[in-house]
PDB file of N, CA and C in Angstrom:
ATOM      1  N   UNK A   1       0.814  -1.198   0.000  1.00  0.00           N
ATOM      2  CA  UNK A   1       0.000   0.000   0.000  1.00  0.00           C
ATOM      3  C   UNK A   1       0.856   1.260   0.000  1.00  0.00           C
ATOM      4  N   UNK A   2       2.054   1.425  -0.292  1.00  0.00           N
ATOM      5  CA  UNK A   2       2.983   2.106   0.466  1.00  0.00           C
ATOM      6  C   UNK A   2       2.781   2.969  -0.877  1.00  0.00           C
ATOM      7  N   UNK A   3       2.609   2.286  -2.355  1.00  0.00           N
ATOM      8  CA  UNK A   3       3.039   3.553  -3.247  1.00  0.00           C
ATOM      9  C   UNK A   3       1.450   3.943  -3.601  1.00  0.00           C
ATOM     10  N   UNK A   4       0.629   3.089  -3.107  1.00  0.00           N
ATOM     11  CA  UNK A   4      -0.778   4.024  -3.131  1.00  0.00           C
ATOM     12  C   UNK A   4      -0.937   5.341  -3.182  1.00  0.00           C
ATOM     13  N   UNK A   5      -1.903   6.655  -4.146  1.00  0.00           N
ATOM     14  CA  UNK A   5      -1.653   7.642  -3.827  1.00  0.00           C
ATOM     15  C   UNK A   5      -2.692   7.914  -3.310  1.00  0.00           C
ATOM     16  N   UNK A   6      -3.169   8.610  -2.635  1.00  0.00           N
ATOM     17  CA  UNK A   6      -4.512   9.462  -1.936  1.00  0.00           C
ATOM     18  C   UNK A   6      -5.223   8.921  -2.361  1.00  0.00           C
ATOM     19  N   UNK A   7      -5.273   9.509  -3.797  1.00  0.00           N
ATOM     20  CA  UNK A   7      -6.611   9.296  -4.527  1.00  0.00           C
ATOM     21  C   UNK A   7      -6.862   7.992  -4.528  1.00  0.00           C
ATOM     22  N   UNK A   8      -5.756   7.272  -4.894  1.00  0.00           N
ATOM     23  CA  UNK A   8      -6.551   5.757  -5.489  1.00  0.00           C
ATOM     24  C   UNK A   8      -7.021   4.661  -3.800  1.00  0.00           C
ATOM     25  N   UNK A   9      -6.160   5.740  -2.798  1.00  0.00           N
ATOM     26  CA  UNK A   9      -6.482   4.396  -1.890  1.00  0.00           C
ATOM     27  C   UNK A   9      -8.133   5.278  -1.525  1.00  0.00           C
ATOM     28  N   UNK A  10      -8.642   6.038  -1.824  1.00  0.00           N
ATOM     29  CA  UNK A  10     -10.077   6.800  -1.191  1.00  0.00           C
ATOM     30  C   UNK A  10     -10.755   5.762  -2.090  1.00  0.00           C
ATOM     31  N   UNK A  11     -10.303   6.039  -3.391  1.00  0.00           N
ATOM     32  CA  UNK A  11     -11.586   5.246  -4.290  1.00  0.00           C
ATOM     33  C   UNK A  11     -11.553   4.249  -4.169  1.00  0.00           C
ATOM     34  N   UNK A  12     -10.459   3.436  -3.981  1.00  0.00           N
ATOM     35  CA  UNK A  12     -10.672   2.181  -2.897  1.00  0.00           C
ATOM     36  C   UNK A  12     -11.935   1.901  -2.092  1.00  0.00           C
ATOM     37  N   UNK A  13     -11.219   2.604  -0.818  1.00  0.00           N
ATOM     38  CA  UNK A  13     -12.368   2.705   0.295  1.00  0.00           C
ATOM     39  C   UNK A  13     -13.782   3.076   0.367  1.00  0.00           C
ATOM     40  N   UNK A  14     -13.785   3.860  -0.758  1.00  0.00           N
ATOM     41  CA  UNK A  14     -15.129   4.098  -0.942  1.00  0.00           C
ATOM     42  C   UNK A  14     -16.219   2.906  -1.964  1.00  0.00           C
ATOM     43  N   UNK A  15     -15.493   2.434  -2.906  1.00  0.00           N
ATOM     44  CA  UNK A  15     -15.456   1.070  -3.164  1.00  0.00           C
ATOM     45  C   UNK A  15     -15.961  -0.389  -2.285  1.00  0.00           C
ATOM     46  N   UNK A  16     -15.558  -0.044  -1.299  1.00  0.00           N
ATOM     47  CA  UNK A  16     -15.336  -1.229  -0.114  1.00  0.00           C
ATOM     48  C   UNK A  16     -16.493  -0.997   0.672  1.00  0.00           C
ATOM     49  N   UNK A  17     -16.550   0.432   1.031  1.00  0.00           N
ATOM     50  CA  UNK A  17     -17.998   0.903   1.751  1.00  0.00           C
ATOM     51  C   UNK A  17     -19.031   0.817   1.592  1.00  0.00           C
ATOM     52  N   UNK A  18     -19.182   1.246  -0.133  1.00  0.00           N
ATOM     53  CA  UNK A  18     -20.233   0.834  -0.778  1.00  0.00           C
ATOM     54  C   UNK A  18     -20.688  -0.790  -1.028  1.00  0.00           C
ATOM     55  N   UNK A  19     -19.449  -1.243  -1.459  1.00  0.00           N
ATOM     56  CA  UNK A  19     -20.146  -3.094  -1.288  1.00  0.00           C
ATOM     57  C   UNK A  19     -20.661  -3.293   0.355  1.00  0.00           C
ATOM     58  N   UNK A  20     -20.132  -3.024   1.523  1.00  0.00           N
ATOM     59  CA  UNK A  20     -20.342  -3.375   2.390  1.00  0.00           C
ATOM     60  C   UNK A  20     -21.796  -2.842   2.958  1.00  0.00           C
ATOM     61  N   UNK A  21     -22.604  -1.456   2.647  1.00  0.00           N
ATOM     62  CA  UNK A  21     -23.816  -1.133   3.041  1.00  0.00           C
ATOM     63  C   UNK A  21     -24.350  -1.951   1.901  1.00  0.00           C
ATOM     64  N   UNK A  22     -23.942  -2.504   0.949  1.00  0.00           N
ATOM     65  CA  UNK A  22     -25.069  -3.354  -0.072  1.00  0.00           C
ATOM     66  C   UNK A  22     -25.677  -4.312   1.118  1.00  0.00           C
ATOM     67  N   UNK A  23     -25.289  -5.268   1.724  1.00  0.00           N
ATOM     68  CA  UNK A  23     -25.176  -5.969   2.941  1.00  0.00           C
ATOM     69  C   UNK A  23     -25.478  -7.113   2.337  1.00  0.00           C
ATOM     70  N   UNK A  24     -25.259  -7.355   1.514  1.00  0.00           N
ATOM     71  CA  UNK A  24     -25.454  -9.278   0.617  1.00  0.00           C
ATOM     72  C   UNK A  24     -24.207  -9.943   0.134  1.00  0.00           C
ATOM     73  N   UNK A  25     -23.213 -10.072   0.665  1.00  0.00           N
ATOM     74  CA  UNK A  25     -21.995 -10.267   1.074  1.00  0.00           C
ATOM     75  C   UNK A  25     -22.189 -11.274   2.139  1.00  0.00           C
ATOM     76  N   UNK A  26     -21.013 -12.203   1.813  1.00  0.00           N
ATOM     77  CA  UNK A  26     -21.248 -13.195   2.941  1.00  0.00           C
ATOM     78  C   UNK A  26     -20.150 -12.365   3.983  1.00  0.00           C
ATOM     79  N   UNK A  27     -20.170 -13.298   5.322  1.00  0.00           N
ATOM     80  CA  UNK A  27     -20.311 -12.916   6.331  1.00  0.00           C
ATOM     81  C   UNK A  27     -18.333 -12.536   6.294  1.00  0.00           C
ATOM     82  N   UNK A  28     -18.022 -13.559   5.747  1.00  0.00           N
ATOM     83  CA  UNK A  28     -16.049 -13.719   6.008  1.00  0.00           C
ATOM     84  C   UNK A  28     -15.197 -13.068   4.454  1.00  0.00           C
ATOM     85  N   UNK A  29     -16.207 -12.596   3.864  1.00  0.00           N
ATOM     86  CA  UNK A  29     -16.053 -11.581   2.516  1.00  0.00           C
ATOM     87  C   UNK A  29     -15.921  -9.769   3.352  1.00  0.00           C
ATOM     88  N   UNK A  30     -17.630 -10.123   4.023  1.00  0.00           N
ATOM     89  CA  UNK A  30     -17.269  -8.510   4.526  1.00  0.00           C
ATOM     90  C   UNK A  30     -16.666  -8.289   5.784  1.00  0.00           C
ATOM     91  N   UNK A  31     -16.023  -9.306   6.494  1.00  0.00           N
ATOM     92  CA  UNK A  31     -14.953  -9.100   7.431  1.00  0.00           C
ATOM     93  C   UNK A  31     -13.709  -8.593   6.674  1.00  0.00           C
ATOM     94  N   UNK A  32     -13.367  -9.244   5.204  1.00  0.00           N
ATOM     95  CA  UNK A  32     -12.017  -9.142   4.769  1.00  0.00           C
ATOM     96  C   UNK A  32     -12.344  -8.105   4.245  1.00  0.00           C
ATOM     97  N   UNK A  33     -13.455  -7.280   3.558  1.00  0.00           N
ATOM     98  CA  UNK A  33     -13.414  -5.848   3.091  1.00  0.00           C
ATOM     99  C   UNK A  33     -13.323  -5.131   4.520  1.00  0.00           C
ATOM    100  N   UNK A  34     -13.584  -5.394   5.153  1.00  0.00           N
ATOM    101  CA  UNK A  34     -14.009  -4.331   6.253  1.00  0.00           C
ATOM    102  C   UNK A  34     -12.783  -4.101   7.001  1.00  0.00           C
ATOM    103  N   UNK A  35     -11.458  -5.295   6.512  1.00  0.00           N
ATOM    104  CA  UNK A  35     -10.267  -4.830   7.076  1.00  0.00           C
ATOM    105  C   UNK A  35      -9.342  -4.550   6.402  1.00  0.00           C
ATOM    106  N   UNK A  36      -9.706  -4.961   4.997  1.00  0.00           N
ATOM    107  CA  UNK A  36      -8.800  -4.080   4.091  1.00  0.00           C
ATOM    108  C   UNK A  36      -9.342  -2.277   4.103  1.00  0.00           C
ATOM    109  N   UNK A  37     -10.766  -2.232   4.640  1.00  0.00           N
ATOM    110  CA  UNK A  37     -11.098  -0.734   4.275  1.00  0.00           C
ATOM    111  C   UNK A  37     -10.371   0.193   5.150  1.00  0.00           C
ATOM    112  N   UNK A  38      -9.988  -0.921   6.921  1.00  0.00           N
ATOM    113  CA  UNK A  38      -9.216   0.008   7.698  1.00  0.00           C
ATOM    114  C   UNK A  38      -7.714   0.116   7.334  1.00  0.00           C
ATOM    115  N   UNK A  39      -7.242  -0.733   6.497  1.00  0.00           N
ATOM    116  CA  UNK A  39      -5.927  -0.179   5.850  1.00  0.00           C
ATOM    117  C   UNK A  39      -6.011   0.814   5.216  1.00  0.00           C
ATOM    118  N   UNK A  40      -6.806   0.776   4.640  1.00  0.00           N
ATOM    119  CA  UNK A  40      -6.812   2.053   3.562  1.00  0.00           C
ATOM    120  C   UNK A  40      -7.079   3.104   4.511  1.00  0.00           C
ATOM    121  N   UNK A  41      -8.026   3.553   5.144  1.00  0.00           N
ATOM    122  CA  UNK A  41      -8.382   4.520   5.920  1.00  0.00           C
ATOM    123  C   UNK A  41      -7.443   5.143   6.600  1.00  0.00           C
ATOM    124  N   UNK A  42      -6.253   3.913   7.280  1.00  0.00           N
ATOM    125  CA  UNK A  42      -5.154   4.368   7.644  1.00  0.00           C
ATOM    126  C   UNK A  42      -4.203   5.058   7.016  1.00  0.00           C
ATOM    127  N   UNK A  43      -3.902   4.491   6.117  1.00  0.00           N
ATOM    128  CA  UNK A  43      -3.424   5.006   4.770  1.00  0.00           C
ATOM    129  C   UNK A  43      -3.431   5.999   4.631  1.00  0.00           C
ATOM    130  N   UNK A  44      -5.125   6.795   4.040  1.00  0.00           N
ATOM    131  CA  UNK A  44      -5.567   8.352   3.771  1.00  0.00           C
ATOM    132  C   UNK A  44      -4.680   9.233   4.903  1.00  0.00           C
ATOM    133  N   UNK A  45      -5.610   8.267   6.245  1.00  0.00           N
ATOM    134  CA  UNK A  45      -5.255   9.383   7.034  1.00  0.00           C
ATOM    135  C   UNK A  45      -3.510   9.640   7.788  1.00  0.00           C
ATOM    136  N   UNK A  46      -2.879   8.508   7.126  1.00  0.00           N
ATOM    137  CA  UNK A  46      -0.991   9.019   7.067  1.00  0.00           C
ATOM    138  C   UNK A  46      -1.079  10.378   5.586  1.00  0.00           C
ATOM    139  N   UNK A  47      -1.564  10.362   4.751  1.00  0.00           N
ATOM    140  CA  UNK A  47      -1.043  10.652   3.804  1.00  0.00           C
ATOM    141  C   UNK A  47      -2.021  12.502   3.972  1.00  0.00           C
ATOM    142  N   UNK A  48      -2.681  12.707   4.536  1.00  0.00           N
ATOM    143  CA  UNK A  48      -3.795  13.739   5.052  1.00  0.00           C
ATOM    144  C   UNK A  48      -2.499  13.987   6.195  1.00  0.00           C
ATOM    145  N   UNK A  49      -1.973  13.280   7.294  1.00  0.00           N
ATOM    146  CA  UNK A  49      -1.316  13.714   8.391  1.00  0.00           C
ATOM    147  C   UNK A  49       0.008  14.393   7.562  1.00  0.00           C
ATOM    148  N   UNK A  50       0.538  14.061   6.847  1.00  0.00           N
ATOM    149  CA  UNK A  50       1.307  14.592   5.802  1.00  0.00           C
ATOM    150  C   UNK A  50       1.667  15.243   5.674  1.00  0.00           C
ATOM    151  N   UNK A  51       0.120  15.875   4.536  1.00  0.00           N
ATOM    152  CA  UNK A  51      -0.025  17.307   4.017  1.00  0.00           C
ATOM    153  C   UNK A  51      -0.083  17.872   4.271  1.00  0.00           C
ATOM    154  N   UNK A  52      -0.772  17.889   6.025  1.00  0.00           N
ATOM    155  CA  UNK A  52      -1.201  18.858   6.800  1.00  0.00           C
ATOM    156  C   UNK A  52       0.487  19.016   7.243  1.00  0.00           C
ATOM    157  N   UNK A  53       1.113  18.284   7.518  1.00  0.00           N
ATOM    158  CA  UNK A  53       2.392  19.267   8.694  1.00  0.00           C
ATOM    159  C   UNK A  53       3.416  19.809   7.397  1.00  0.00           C
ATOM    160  N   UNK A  54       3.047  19.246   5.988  1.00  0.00           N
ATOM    161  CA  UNK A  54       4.018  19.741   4.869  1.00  0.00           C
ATOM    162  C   UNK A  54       3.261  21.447   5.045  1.00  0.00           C
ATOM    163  N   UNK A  55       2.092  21.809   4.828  1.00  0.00           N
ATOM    164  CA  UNK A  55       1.489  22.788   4.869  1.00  0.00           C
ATOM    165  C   UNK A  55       1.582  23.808   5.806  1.00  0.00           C
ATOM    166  N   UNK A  56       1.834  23.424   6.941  1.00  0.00           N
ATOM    167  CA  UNK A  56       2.175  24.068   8.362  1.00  0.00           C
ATOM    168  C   UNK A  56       3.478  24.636   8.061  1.00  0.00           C
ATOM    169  N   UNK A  57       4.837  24.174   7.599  1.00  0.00           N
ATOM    170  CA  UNK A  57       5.743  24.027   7.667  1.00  0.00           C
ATOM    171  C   UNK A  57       6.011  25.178   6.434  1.00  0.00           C
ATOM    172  N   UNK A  58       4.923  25.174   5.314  1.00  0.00           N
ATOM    173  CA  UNK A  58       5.052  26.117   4.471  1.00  0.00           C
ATOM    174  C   UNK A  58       5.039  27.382   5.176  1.00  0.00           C
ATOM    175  N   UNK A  59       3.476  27.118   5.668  1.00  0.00           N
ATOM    176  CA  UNK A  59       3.037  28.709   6.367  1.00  0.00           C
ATOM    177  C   UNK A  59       3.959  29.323   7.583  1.00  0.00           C
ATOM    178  N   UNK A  60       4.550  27.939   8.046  1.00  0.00           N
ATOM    179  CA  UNK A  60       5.589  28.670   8.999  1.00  0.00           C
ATOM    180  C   UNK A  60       6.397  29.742   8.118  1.00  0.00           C
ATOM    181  N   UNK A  61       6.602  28.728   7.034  1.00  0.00           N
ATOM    182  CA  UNK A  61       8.454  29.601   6.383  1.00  0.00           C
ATOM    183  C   UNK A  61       7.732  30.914   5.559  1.00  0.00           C
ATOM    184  N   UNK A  62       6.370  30.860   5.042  1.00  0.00           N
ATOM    185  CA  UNK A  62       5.887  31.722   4.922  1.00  0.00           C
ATOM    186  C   UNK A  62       6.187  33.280   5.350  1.00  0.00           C
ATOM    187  N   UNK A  63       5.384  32.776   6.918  1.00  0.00           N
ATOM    188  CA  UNK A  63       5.321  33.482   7.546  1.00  0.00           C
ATOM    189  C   UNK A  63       6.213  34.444   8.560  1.00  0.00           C
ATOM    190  N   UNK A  64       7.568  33.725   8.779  1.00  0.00           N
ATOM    191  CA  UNK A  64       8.730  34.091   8.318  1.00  0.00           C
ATOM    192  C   UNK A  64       9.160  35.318   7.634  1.00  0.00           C
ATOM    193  N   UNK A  65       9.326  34.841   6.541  1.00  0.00           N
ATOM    194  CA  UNK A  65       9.488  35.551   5.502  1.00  0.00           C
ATOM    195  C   UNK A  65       8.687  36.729   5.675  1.00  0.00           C
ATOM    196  N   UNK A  66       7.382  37.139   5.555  1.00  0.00           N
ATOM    197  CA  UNK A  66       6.614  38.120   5.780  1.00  0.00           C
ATOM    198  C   UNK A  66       7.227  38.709   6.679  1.00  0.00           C
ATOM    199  N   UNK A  67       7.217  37.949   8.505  1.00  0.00           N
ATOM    200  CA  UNK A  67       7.601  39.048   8.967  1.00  0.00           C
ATOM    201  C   UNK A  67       8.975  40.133   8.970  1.00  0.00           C
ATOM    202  N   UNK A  68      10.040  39.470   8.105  1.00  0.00           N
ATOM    203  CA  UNK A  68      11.575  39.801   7.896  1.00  0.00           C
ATOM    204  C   UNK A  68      11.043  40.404   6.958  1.00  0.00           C
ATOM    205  N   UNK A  69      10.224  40.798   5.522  1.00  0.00           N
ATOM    206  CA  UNK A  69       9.657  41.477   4.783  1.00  0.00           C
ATOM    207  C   UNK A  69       9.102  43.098   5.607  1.00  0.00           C
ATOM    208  N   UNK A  70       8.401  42.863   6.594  1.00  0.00           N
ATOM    209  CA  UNK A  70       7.922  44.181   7.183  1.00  0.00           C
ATOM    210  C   UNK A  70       9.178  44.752   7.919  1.00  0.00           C
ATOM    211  N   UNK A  71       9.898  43.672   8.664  1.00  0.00           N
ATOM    212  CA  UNK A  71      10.836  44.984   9.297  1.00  0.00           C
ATOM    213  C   UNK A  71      11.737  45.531   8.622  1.00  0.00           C
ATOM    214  N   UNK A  72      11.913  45.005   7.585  1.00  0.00           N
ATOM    215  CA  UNK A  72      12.984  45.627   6.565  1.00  0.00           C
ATOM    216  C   UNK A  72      12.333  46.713   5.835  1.00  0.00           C
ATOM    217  N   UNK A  73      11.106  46.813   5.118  1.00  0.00           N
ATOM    218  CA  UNK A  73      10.409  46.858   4.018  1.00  0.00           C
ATOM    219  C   UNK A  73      10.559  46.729   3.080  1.00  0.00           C
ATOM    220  N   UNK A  74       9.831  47.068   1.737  1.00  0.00           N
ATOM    221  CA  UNK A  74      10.134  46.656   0.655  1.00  0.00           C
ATOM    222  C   UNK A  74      11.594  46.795   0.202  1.00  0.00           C
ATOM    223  N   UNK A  75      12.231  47.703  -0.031  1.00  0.00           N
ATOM    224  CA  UNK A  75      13.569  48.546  -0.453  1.00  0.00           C
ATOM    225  C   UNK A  75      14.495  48.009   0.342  1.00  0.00           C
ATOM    226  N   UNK A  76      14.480  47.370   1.415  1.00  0.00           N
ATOM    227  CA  UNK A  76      15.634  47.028   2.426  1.00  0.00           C
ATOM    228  C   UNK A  76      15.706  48.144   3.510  1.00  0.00           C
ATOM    229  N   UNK A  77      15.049  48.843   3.533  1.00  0.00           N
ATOM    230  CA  UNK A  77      14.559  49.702   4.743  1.00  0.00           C
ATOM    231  C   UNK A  77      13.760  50.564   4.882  1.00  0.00           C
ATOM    232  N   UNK A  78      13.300  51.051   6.046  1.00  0.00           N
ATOM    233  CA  UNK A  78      11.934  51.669   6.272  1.00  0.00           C
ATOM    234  C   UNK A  78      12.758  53.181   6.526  1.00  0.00           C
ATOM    235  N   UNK A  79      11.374  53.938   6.183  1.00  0.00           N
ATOM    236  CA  UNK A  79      11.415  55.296   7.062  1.00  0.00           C
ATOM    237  C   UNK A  79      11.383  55.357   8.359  1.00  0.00           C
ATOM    238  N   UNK A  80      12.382  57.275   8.715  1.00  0.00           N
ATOM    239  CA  UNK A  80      12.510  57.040   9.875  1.00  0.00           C
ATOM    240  C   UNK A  80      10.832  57.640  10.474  1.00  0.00           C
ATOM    241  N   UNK A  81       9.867  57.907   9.777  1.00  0.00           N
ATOM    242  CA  UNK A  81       8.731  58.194  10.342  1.00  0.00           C
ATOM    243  C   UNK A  81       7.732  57.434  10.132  1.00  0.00           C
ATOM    244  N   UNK A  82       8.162  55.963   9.914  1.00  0.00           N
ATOM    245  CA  UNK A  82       7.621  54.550   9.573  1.00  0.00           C
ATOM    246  C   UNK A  82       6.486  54.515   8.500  1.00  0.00           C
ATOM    247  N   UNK A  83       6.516  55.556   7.578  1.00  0.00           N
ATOM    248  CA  UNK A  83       5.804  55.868   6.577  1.00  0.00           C
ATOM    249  C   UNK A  83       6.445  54.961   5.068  1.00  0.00           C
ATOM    250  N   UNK A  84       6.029  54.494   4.711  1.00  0.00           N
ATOM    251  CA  UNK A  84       6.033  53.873   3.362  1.00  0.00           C
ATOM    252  C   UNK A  84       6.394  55.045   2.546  1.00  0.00           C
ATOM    253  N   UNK A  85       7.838  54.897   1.466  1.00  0.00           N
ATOM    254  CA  UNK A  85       7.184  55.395   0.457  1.00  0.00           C
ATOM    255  C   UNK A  85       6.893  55.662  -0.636  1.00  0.00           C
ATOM    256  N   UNK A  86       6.551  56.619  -1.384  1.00  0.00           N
ATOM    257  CA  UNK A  86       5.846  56.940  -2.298  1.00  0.00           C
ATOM    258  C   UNK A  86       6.815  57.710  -3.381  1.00  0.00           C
ATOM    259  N   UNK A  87       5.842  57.264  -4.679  1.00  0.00           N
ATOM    260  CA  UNK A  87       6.436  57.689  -6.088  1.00  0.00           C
ATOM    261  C   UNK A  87       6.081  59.481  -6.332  1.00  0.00           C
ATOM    262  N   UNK A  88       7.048  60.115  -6.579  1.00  0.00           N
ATOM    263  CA  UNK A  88       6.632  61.741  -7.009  1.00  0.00           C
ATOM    264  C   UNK A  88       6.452  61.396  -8.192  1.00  0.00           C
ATOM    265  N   UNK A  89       6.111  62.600  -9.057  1.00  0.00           N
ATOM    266  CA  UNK A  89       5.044  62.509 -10.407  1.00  0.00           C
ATOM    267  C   UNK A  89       5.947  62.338 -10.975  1.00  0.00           C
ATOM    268  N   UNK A  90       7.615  62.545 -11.343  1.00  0.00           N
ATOM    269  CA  UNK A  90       9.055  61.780 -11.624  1.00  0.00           C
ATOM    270  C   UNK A  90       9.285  60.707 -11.296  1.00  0.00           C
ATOM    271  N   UNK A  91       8.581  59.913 -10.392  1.00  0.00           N
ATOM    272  CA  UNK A  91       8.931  58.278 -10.307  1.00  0.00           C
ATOM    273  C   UNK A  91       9.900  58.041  -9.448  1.00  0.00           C
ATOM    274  N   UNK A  92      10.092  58.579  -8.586  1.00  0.00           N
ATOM    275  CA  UNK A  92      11.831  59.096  -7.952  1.00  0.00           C
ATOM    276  C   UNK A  92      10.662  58.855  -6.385  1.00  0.00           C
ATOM    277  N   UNK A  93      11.361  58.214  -5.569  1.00  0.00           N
ATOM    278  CA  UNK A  93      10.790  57.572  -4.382  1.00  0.00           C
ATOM    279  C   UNK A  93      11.236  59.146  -3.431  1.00  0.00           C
ATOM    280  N   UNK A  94       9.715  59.353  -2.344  1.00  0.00           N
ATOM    281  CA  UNK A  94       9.756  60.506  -1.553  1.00  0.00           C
ATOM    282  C   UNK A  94       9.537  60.053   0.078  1.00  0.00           C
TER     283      UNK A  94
END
C-alpha cells in the first residue's frame, strides 16, 4: 500500500464501503473488506497527516518571511517616520 496515492487508496475505500452497506456479502467476505477498508483509511489518514504538517511548515516559512519582509520593508529599509514610500510625479521615491 505504500506507493498508493490518496486518490486511489479513497476510491478504494469508498469502493469497499459501498459493497459493504449493499449488505449481501457473505459474512467472512465482509470481514475481509471491512479490514482491508481500515488499511486504507489508515493510509488516507498518514497521507492527510502529511499534508497537513508539509502545509504548516510552508506557512511557517511563509510566515517568516513576511515578517523579515515588514521589518525591513520593501527597499531594504523603512522610514525614519515609519511611513512607506511613495512615487513623485518623476517616479523618484519621496
Amino acid at each position: 500500500m505504500e506507493g498508493l496515492s490518496y486518490e486511489d487508496a479513497r476510491s478504494r475505500l469508498v469502493e469497499i464501503v459501498t459493497r459493504l452497506e449493499q449488505g449481501s456479502i457473505p459474512l467472512e467476505e465482509a470481514l475481509r473488506l471491512w479490514e482491508a477498508g481500515e488499511r486504507l483509511a489508515r493510509h488516507c489518514q498518514a497521507w492527510l497527516d502529511g499534508a497537513r504538517e508539509r502545509l504548516a511548515a510552508a506557512q511557517a516559512e511563509t510566515d517568516g518571511q513576511r515578517s523579515q519582509t515588514r521589518a525591513s520593508g520593501p527597499s531594504g529599509g523603512s522610514r525614519a517616520d515609519g511611513e512607506e514610500p511613495e512615487e513623485d510625479a518623476l517616479g523618484e521615491l519621496t
